[in-house]
N, C-alpha and C. Protein backbone atom coordinates (compact mmCIF):
# COMPACT_ATOMS: atom_id res chain seq x y z
N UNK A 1 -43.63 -22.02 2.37
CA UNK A 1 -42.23 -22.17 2.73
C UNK A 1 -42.11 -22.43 4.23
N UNK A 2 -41.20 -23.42 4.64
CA UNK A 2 -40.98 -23.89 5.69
C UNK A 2 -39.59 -22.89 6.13
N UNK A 3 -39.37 -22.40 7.63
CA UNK A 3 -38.13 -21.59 8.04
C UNK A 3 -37.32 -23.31 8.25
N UNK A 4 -37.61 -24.33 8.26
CA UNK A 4 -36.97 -25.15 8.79
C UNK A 4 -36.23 -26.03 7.89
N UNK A 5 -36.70 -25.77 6.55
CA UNK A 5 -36.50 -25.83 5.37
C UNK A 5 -35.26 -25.62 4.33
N UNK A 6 -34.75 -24.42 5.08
CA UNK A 6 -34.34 -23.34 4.43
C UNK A 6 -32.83 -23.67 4.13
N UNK A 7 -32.25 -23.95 3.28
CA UNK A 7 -31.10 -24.36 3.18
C UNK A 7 -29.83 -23.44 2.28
N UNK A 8 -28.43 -23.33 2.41
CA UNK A 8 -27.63 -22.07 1.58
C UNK A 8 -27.71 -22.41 0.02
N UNK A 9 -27.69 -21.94 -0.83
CA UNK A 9 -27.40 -22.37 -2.28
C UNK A 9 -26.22 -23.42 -2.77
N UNK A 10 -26.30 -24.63 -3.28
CA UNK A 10 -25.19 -25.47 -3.15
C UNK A 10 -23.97 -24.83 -3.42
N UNK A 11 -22.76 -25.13 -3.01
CA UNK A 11 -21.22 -25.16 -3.40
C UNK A 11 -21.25 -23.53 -2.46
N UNK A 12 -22.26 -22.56 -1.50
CA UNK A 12 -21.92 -21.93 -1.41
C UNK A 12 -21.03 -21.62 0.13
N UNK A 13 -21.27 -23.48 0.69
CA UNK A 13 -20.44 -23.12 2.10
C UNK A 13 -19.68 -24.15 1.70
N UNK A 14 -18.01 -24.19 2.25
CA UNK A 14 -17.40 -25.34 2.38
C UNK A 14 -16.59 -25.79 3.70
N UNK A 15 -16.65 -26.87 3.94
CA UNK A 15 -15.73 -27.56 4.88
C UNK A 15 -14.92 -26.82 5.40
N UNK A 16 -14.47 -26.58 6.71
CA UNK A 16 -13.09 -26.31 6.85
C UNK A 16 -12.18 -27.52 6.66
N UNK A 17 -10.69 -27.32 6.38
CA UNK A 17 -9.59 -28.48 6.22
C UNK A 17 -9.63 -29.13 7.71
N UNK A 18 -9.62 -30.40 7.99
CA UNK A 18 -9.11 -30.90 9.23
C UNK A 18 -8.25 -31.45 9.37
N UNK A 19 -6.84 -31.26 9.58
CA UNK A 19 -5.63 -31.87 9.21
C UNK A 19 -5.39 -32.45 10.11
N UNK A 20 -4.29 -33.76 10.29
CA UNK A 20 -3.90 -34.59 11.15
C UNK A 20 -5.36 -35.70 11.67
N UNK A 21 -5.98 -36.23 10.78
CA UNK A 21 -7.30 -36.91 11.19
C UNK A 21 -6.96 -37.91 10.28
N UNK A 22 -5.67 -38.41 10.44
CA UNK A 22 -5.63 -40.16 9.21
C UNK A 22 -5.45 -39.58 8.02
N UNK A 23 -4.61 -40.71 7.65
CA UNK A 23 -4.73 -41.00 5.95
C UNK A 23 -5.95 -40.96 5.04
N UNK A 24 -6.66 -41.64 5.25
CA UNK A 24 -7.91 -41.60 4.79
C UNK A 24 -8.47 -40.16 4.64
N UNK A 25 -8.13 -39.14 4.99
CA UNK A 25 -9.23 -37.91 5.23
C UNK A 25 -8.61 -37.28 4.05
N UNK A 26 -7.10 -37.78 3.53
CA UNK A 26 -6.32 -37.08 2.43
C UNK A 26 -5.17 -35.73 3.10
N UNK A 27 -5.73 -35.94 4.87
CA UNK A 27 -4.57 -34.53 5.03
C UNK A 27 -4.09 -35.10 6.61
N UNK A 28 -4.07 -36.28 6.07
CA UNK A 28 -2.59 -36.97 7.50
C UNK A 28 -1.66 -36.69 7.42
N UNK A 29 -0.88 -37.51 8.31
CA UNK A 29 0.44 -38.05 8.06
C UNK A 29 1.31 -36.36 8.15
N UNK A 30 1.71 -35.97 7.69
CA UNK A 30 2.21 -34.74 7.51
C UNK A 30 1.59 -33.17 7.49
N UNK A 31 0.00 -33.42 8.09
CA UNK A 31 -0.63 -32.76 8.01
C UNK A 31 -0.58 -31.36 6.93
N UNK A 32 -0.44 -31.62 5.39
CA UNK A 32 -0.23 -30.63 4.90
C UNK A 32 0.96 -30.20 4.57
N UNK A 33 2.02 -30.37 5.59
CA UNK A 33 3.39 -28.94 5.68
C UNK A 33 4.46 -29.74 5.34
N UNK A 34 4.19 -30.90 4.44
CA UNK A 34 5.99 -31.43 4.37
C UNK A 34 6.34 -32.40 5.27
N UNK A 35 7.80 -32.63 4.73
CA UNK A 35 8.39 -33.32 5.72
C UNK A 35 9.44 -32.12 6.45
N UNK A 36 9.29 -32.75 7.64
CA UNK A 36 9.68 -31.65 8.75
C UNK A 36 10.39 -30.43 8.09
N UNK A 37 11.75 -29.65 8.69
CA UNK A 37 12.00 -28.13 8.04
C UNK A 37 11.21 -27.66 8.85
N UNK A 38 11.87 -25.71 8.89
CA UNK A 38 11.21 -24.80 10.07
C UNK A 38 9.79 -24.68 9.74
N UNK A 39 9.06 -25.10 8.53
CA UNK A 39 7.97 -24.91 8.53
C UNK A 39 6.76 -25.77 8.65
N UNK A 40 7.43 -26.88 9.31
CA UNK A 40 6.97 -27.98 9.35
C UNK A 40 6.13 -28.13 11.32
N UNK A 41 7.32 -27.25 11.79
CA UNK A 41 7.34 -27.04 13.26
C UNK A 41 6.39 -26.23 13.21
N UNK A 42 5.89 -26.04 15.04
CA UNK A 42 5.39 -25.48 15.52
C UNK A 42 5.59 -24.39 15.91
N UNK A 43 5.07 -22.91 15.60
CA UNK A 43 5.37 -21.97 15.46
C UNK A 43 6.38 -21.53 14.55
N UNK A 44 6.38 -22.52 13.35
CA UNK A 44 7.64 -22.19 12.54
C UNK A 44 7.64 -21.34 11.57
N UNK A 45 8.06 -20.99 10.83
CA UNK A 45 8.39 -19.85 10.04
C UNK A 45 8.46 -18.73 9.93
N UNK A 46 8.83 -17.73 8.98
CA UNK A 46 9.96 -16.40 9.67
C UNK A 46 8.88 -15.47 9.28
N UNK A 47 9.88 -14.86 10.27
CA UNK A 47 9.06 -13.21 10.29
C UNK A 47 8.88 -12.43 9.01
N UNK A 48 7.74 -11.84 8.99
CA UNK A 48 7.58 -10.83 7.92
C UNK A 48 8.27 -10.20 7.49
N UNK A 49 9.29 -9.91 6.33
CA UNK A 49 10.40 -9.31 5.62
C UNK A 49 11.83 -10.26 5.76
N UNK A 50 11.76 -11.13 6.24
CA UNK A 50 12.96 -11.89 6.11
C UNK A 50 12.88 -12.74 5.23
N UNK A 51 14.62 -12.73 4.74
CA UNK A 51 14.66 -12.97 3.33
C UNK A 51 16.22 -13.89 3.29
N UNK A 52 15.67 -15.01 3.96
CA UNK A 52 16.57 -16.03 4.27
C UNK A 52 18.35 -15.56 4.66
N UNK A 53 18.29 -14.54 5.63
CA UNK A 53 20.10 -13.81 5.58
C UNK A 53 20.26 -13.13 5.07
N UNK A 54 19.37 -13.04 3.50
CA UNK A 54 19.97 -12.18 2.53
C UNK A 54 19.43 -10.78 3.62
N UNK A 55 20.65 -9.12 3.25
CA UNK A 55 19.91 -7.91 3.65
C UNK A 55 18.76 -8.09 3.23
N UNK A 56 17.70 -7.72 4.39
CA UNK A 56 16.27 -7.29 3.34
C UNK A 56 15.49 -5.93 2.94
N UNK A 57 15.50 -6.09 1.82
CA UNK A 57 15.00 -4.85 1.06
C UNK A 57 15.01 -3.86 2.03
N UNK A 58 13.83 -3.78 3.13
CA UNK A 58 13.72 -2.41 3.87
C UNK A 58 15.09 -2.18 4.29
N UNK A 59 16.06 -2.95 4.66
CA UNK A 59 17.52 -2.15 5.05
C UNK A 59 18.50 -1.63 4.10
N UNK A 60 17.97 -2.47 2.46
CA UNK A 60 18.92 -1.92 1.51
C UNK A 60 18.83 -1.46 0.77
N UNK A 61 17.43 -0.69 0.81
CA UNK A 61 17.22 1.06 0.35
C UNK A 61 17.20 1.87 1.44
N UNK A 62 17.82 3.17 0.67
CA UNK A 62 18.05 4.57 1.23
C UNK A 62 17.00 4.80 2.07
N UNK A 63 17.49 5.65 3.27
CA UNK A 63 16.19 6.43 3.90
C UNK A 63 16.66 7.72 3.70
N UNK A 64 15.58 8.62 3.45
CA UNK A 64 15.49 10.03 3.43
C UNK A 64 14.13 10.46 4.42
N UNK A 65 14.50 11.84 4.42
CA UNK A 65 13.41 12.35 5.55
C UNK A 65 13.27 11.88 6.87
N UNK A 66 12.43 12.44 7.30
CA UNK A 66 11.72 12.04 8.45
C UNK A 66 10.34 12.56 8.69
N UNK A 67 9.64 11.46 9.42
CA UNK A 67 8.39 12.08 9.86
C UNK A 67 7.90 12.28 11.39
N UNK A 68 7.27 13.51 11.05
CA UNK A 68 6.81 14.09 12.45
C UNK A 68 5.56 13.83 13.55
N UNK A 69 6.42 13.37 14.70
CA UNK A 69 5.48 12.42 15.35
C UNK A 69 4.22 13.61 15.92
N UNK A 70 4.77 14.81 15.78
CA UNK A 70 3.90 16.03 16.45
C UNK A 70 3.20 16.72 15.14
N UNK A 71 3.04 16.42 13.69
CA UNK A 71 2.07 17.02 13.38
C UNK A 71 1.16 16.96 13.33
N UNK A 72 0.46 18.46 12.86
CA UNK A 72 -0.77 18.49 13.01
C UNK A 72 -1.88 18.62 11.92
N UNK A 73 -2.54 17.92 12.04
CA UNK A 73 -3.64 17.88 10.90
C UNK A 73 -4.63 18.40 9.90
N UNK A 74 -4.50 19.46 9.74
CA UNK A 74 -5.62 20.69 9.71
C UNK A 74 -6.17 20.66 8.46
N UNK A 75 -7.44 20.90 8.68
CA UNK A 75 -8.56 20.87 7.31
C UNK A 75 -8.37 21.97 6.95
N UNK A 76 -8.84 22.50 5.66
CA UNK A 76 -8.75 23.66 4.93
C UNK A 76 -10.35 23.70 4.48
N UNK A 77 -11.02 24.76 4.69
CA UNK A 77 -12.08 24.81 3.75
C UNK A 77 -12.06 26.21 3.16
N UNK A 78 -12.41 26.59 2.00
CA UNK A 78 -12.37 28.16 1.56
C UNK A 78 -13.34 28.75 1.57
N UNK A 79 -13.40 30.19 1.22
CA UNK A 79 -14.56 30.97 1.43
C UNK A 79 -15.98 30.18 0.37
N UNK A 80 -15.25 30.30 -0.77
CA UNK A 80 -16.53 29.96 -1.94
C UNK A 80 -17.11 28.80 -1.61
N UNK A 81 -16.80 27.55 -0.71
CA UNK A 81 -17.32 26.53 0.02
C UNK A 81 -18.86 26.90 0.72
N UNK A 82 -18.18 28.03 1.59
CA UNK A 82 -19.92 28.84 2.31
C UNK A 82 -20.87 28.79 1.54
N UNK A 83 -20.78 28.77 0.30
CA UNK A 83 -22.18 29.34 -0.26
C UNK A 83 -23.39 28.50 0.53
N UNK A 84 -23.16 27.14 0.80
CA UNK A 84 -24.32 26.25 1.45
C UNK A 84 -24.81 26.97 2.55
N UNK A 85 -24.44 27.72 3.17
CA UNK A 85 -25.02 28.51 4.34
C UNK A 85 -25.26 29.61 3.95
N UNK A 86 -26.71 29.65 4.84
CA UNK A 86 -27.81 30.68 4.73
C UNK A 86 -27.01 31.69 5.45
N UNK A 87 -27.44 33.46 4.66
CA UNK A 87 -27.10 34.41 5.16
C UNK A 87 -27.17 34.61 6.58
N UNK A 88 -26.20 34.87 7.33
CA UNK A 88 -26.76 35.19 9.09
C UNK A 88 -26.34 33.76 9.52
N UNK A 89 -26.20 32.44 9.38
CA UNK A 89 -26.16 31.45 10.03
C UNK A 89 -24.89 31.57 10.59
N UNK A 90 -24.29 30.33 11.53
CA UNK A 90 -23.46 30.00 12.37
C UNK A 90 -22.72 28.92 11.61
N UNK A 91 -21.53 28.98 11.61
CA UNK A 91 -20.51 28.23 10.36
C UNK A 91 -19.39 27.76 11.91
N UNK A 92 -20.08 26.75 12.19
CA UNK A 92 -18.81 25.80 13.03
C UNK A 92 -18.19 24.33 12.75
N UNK A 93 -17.39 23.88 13.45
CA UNK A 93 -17.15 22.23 13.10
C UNK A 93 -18.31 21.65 12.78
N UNK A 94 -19.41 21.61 13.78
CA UNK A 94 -20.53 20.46 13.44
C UNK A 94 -21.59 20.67 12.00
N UNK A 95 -21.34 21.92 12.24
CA UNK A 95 -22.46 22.74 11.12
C UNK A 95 -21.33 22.01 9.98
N UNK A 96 -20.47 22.55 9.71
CA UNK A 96 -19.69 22.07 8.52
C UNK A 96 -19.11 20.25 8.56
N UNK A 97 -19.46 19.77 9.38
CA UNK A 97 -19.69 18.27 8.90
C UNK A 97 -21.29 17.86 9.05
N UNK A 98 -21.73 18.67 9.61
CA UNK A 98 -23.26 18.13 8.96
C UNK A 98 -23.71 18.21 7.25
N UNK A 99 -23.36 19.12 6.68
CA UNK A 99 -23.70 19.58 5.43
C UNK A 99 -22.33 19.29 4.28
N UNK A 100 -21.80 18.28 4.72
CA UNK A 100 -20.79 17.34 3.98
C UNK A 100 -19.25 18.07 3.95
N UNK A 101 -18.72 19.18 4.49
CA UNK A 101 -17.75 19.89 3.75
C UNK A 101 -16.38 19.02 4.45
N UNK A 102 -16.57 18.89 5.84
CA UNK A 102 -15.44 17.75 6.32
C UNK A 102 -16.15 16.74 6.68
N UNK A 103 -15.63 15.56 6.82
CA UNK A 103 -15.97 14.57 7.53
C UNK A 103 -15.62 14.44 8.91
N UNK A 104 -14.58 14.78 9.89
CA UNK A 104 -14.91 15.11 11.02
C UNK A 104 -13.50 16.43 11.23
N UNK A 105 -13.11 16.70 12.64
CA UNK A 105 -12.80 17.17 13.04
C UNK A 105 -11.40 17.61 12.99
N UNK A 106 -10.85 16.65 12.80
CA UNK A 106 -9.16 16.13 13.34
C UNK A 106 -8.44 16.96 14.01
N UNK A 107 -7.61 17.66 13.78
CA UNK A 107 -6.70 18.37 14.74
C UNK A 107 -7.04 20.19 14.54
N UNK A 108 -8.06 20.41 13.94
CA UNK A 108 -8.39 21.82 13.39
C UNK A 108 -8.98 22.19 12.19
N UNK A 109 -9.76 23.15 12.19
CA UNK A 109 -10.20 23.45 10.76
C UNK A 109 -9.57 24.96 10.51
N UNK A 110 -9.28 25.15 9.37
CA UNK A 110 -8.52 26.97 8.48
C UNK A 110 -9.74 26.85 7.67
N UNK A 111 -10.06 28.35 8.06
CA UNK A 111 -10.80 29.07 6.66
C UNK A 111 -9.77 29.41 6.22
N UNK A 112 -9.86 28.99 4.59
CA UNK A 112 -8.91 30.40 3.90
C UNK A 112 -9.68 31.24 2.91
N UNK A 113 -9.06 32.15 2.31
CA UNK A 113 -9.42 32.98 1.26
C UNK A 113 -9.83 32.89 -0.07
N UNK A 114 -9.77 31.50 -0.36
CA UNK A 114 -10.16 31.76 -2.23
C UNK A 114 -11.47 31.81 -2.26
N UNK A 115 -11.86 32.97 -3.31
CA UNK A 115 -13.21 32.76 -3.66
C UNK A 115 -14.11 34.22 -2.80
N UNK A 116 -15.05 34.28 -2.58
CA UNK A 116 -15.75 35.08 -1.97
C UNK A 116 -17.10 35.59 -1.22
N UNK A 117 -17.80 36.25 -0.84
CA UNK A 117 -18.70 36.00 -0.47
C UNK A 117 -20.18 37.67 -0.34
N UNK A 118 -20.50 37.63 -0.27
CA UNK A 118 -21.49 39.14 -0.20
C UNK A 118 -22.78 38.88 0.35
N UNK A 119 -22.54 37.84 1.62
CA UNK A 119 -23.59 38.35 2.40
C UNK A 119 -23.05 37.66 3.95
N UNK A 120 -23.53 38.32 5.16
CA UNK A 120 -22.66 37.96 6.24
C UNK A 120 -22.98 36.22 7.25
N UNK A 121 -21.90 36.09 7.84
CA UNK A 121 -21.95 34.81 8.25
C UNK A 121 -20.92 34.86 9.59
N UNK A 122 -21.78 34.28 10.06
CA UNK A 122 -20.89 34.41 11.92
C UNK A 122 -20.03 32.72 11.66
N UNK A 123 -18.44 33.03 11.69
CA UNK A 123 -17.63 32.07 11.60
C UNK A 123 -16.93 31.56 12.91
N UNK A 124 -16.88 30.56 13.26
CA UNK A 124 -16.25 29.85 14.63
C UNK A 124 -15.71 28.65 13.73
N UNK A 125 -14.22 28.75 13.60
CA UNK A 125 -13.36 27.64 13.60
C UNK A 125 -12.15 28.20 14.13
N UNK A 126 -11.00 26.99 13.75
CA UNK A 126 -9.59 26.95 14.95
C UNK A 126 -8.82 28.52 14.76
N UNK A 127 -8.88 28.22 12.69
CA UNK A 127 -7.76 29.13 12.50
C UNK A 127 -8.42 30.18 11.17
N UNK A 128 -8.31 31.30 11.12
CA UNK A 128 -8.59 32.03 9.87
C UNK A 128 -7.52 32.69 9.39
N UNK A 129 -7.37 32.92 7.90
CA UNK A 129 -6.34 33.40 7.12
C UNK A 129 -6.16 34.43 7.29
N UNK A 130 -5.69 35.64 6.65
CA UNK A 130 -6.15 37.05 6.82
C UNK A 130 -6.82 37.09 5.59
N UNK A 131 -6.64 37.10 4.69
CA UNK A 131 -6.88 37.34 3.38
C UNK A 131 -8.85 36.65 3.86
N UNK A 132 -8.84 35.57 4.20
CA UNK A 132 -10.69 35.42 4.67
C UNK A 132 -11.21 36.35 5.85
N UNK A 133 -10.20 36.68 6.78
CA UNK A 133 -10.73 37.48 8.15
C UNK A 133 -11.22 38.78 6.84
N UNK A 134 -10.46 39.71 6.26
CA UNK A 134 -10.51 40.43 5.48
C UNK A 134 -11.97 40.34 4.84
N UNK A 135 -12.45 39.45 3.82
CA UNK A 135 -13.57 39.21 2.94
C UNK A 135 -14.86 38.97 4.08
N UNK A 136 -14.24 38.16 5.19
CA UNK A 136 -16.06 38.10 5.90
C UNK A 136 -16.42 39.15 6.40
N UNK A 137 -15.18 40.01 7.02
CA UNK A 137 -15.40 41.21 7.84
C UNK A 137 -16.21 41.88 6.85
N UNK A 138 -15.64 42.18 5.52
CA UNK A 138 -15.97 43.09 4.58
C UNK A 138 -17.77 43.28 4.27
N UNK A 139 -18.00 41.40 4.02
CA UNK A 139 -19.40 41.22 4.05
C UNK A 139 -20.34 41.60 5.01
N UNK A 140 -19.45 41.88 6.26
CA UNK A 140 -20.56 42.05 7.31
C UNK A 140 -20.83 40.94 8.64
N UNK A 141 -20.06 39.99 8.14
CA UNK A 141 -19.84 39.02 9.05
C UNK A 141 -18.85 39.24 10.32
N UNK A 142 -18.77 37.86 10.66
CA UNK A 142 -17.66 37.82 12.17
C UNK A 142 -16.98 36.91 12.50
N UNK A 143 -15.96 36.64 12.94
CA UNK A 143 -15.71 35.56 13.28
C UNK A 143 -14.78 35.57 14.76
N UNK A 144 -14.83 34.37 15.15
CA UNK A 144 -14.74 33.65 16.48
C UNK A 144 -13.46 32.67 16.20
N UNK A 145 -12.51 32.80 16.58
CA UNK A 145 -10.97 31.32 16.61
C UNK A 145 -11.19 30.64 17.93
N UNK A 146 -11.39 30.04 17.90
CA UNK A 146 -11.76 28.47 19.27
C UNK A 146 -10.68 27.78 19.04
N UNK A 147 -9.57 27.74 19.92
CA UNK A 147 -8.34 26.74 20.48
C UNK A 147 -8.59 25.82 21.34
């Protein structure tokens, strides 16, 4: 085999269109867009959601709610999650996206309470429940809130 050789599988690249290159090429004369009309022009045609005058949709349904430009994001993981960590280890952000439980960080992680545990584990995340402060203490563990 030659590298110089080497060619794509037929029909698998095509042409780009070259418009305005003669009659002959099949995409003169009007390059494509008609006879003149706003879309015929340069830079012509309308903005995304306009709907020729008519109201458009987004203005002529209801709004309800609102959303909050200040919330905050917070992961939840629960007690029965721990089991992947070894008795005695260190249970922080990185530890718990290394071993799959979040994927990253975002604005905080909560332990909460479901589930349980019976052997101890030193905990460092944002926020803990009581109902989990309660169960790790119980096991023998500890934990650490980092703001």
């Amino acid at each position: 085999m030659n590298l110089g050789s080497l060619k794509p599988p037929a029909g698998s690249r095509k042409k780009r269109k070259r418009v305005g290159r003669g009659d002959g090429s099949g995409h003169g004369g009007t390059s494509c867009k008609g006879h003149k009309g706003q879309n015929a022009r340069s830079g012509g045609g309308t903005k995304p959601g306009f709907e020729g005058g008519q109201m458009p949709l987004a203005r002529r349904l209801p709004k309800r709610g609102f959303r909050n430009i200040f919330r905050k994001n917070i992961i939840a993981v629960n007690i029965d999650q721990l089991s992947t960590f070894s008795a005695g280890s260190l249970v922080d952000a990185e530890s718990l996206i290394r071993v799959g439980l979040v994927n990253r960080k975002y604005d905080g992680i909560k332990l909460l309470g479901k589930g349980g545990i019976d052997y101890p584990l030193s905990v460092k995340v944002d926020m803990v429940s009581q109902a989990a402060r309660i169960k790790i203490e119980a096991a023998g563990g500890s934990i650490i809130e980092v703001n």
